[in-house]
C-alpha atoms as a PDB file:
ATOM      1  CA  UNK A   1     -14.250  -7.715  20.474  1.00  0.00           C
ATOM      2  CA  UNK A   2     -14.504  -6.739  16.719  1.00  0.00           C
ATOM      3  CA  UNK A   3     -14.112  -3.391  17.216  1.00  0.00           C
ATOM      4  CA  UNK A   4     -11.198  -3.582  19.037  1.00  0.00           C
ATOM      5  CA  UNK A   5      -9.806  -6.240  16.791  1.00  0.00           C
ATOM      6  CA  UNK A   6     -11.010  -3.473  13.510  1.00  0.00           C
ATOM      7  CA  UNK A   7      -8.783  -0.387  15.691  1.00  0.00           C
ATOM      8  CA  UNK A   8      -5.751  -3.149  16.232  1.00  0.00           C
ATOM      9  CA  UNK A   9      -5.641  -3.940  12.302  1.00  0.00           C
ATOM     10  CA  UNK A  10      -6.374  -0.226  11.306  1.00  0.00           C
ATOM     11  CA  UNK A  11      -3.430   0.970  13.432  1.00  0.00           C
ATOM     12  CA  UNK A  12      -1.331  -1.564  12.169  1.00  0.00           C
ATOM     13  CA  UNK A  13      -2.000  -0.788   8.375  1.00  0.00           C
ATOM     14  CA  UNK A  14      -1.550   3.209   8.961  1.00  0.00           C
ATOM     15  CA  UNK A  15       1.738   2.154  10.928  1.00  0.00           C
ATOM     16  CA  UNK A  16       3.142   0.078   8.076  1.00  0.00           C
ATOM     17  CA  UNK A  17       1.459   2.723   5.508  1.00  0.00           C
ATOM     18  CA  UNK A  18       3.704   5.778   6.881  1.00  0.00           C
ATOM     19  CA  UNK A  19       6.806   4.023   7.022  1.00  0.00           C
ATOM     20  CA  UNK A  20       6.532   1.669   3.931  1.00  0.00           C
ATOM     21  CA  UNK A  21       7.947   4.418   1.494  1.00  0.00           C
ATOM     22  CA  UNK A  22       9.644   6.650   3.807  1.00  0.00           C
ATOM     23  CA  UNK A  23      11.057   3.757   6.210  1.00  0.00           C
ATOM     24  CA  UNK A  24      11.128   0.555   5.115  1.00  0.00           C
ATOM     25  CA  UNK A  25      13.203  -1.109   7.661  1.00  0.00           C
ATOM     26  CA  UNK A  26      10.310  -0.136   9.753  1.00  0.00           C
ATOM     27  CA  UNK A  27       7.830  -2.197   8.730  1.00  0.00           C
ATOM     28  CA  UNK A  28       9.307  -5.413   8.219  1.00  0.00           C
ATOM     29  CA  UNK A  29       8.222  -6.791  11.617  1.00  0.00           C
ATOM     30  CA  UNK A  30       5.052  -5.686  10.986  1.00  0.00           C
ATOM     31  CA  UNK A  31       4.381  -8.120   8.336  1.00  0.00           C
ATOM     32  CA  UNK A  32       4.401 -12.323   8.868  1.00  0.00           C
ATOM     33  CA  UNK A  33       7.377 -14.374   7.521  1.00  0.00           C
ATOM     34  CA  UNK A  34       4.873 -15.668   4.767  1.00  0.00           C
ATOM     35  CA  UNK A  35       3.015 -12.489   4.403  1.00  0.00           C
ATOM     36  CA  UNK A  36       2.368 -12.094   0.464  1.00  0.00           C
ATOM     37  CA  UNK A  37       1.235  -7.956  -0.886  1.00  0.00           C
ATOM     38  CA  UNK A  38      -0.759  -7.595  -4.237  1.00  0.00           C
ATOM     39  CA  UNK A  39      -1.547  -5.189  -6.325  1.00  0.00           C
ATOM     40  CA  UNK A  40      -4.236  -6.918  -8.394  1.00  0.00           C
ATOM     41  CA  UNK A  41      -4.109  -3.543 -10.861  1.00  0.00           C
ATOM     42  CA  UNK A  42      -0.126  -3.419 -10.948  1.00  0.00           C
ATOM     43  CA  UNK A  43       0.884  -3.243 -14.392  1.00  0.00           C
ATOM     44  CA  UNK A  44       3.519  -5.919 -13.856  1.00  0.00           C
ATOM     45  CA  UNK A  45       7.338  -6.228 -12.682  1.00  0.00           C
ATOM     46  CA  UNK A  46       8.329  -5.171 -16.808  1.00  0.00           C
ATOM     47  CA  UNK A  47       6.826  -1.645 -15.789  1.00  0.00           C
ATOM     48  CA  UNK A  48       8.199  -1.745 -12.371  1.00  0.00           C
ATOM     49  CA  UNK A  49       4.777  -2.488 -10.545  1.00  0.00           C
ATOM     50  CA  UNK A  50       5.048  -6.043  -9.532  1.00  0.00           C
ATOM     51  CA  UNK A  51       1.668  -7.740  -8.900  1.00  0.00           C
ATOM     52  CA  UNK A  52       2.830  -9.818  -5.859  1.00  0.00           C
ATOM     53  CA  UNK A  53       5.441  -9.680  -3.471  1.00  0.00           C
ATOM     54  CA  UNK A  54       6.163 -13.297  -1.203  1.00  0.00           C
ATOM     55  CA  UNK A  55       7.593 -12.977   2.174  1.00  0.00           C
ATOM     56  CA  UNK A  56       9.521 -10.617   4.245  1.00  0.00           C
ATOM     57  CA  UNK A  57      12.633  -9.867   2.067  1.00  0.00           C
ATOM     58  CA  UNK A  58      10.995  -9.158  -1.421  1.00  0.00           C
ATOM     59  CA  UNK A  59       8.345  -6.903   0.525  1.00  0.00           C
ATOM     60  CA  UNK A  60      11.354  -5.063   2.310  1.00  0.00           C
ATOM     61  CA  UNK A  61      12.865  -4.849  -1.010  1.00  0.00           C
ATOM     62  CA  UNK A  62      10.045  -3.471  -3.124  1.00  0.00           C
ATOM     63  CA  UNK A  63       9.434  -0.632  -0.047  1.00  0.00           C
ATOM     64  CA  UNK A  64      13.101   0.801  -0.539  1.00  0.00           C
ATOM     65  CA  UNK A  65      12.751   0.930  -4.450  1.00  0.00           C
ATOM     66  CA  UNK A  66       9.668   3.181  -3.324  1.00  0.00           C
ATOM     67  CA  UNK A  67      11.844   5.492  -2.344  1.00  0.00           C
ATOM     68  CA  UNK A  68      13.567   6.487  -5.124  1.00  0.00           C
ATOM     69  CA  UNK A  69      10.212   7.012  -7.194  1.00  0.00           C
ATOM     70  CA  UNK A  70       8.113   8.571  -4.859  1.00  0.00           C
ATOM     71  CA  UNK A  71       9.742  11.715  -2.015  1.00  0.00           C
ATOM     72  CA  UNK A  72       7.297  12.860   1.444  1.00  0.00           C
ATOM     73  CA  UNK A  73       4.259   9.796   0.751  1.00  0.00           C
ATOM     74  CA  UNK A  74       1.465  10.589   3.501  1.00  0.00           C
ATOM     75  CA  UNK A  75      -1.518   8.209   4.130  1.00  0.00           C
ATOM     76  CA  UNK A  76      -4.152  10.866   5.328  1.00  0.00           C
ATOM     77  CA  UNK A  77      -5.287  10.437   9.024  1.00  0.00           C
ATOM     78  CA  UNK A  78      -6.787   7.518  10.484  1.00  0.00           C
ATOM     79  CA  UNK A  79      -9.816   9.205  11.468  1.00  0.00           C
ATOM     80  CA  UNK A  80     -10.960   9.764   7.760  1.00  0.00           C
ATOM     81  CA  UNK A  81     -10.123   6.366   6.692  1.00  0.00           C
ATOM     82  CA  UNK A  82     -13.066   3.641   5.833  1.00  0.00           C
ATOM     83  CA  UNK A  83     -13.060   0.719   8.176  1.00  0.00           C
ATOM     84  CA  UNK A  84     -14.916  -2.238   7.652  1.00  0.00           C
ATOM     85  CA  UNK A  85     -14.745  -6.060   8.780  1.00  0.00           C
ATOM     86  CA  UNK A  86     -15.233  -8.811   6.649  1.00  0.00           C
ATOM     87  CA  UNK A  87     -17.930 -11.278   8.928  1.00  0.00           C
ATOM     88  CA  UNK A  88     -16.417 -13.996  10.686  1.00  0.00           C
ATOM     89  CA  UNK A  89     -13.038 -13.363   9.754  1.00  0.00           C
ATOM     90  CA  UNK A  90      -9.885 -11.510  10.584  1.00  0.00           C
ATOM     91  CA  UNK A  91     -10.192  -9.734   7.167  1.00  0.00           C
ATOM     92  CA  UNK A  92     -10.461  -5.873   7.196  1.00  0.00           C
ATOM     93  CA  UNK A  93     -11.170  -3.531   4.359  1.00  0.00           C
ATOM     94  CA  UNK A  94      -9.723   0.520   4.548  1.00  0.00           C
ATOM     95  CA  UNK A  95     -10.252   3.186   2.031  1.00  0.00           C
ATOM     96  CA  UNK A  96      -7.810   5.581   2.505  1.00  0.00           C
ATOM     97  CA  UNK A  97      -5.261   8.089   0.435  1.00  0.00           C
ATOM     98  CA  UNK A  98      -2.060   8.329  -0.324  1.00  0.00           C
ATOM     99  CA  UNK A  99      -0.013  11.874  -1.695  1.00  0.00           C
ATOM    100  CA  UNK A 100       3.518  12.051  -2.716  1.00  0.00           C
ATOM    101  CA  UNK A 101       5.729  13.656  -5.371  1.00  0.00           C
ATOM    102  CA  UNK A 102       7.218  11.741  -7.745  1.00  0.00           C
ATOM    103  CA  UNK A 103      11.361  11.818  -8.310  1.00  0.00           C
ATOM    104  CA  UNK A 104      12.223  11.954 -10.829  1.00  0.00           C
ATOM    105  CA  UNK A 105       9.138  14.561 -11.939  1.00  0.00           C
ATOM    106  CA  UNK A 106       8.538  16.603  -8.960  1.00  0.00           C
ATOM    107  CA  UNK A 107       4.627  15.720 -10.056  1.00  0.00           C
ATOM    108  CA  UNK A 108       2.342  15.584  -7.366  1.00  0.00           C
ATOM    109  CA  UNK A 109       1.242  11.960  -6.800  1.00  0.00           C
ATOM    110  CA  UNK A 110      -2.419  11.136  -5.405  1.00  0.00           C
ATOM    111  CA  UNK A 111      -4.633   7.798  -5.613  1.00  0.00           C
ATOM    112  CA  UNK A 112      -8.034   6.536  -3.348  1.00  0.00           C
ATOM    113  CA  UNK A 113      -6.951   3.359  -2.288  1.00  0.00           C
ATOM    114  CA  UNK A 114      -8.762   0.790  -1.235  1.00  0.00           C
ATOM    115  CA  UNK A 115      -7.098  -2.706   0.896  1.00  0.00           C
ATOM    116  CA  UNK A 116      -8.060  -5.881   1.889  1.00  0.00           C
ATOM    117  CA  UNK A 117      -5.742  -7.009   4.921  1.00  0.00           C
ATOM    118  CA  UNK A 118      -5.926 -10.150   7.056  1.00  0.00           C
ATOM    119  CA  UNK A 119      -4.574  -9.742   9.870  1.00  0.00           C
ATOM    120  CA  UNK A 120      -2.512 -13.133  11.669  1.00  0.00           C
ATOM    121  CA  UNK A 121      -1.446 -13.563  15.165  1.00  0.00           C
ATOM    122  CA  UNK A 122      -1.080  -9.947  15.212  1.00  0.00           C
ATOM    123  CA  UNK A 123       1.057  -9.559  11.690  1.00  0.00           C
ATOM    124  CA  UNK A 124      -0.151  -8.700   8.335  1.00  0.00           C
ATOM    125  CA  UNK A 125      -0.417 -12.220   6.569  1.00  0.00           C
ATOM    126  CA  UNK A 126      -2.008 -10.348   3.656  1.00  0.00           C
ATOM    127  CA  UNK A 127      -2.088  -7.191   2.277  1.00  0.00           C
ATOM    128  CA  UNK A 128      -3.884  -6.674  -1.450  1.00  0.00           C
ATOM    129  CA  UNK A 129      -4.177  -2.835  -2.322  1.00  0.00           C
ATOM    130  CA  UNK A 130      -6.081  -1.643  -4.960  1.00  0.00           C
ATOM    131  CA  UNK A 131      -5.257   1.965  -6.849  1.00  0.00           C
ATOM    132  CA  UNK A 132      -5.407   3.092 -10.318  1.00  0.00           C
ATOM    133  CA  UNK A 133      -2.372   1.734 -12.593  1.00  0.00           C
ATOM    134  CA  UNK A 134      -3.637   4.046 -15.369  1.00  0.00           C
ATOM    135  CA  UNK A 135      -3.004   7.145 -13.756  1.00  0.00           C
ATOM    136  CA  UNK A 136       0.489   5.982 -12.041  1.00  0.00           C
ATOM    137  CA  UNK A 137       1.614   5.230 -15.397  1.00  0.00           C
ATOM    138  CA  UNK A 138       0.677   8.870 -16.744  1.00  0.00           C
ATOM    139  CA  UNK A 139       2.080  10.781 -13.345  1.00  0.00           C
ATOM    140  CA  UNK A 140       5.575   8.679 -14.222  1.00  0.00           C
ATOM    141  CA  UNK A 141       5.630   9.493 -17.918  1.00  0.00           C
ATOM    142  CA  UNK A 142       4.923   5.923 -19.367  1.00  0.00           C
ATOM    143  CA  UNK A 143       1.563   6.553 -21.177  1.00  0.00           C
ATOM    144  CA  UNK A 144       0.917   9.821 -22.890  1.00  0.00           C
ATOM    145  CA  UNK A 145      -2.883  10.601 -22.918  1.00  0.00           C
ATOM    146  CA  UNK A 146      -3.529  12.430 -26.683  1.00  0.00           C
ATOM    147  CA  UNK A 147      -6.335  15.041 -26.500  1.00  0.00           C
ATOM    148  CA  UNK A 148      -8.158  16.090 -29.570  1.00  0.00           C
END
């Protein structure tokens, strides 16, 4: 039963994953009236990286500002992803990547990611992604790394 439970949640998350950028209004229903998103590493909402989103509406409206910083995001394939379940609970845990460009920029835009998700009468409840708020900040010209 865990198994199937760990390929229900997996296929949820890559669902929600492709669209969240590219299709927002697609993944709205995928997520619980309650369901809260962090980003434990987000630099905060005064560098436009909010560290949590609360319900339906401001996850819906963080996924459309996406859009207009980051053009084609991809989640590579399922089948390369990490999968894990947290014992005893209906916690999972996915490594996976994500690749975009960045507008404006045209930069290429890649982090490792790695998500704890609980998964509620078939919604996401929770979603808390971790990625590296160091090099988002470079790729969208808000730190400048000096070199010697």
């Amino acid at each position: 039963m865990h198994h199937q439970d760990l390929n229900h949640a997996a296929e949820l998350m890559k669902k929600m994953l492709d669209n969240f950028a590219n299709n927002p209004e697609k993944i709205i229903d995928l997520f619980s009236e309650d369901a809260v998103v962090e980003f434990p590493y987000a630099p905060g909402e005064a560098l436009g990286f909010p560290k949590k989103l609360t319900g339906r509406a401001a996850i819906l409206t963080y996924a459309k500002s996406l859009g207009l910083s980051l053009r084609d995001y991809k989640i590579n394939p399922l089948s390369d992803w990490g999968r894990y379940t947290l014992s005893g609970t209906k916690t999972y845990l996915f490594e996976y990547t994500g690749d975009a460009t960045t507008v404006p920029g045209n930069k290429p835009y890649h982090q490792d990611i790695h998500a704890f998700v609980e998964i509620t009468h078939g919604k996401i409840s929770h979603f808390c992604e971790y990625w590296d708020p160091f090099y988002a900040l470079t790729v969208f010209d808000m730190v400048t790394v000096k070199t010697a």
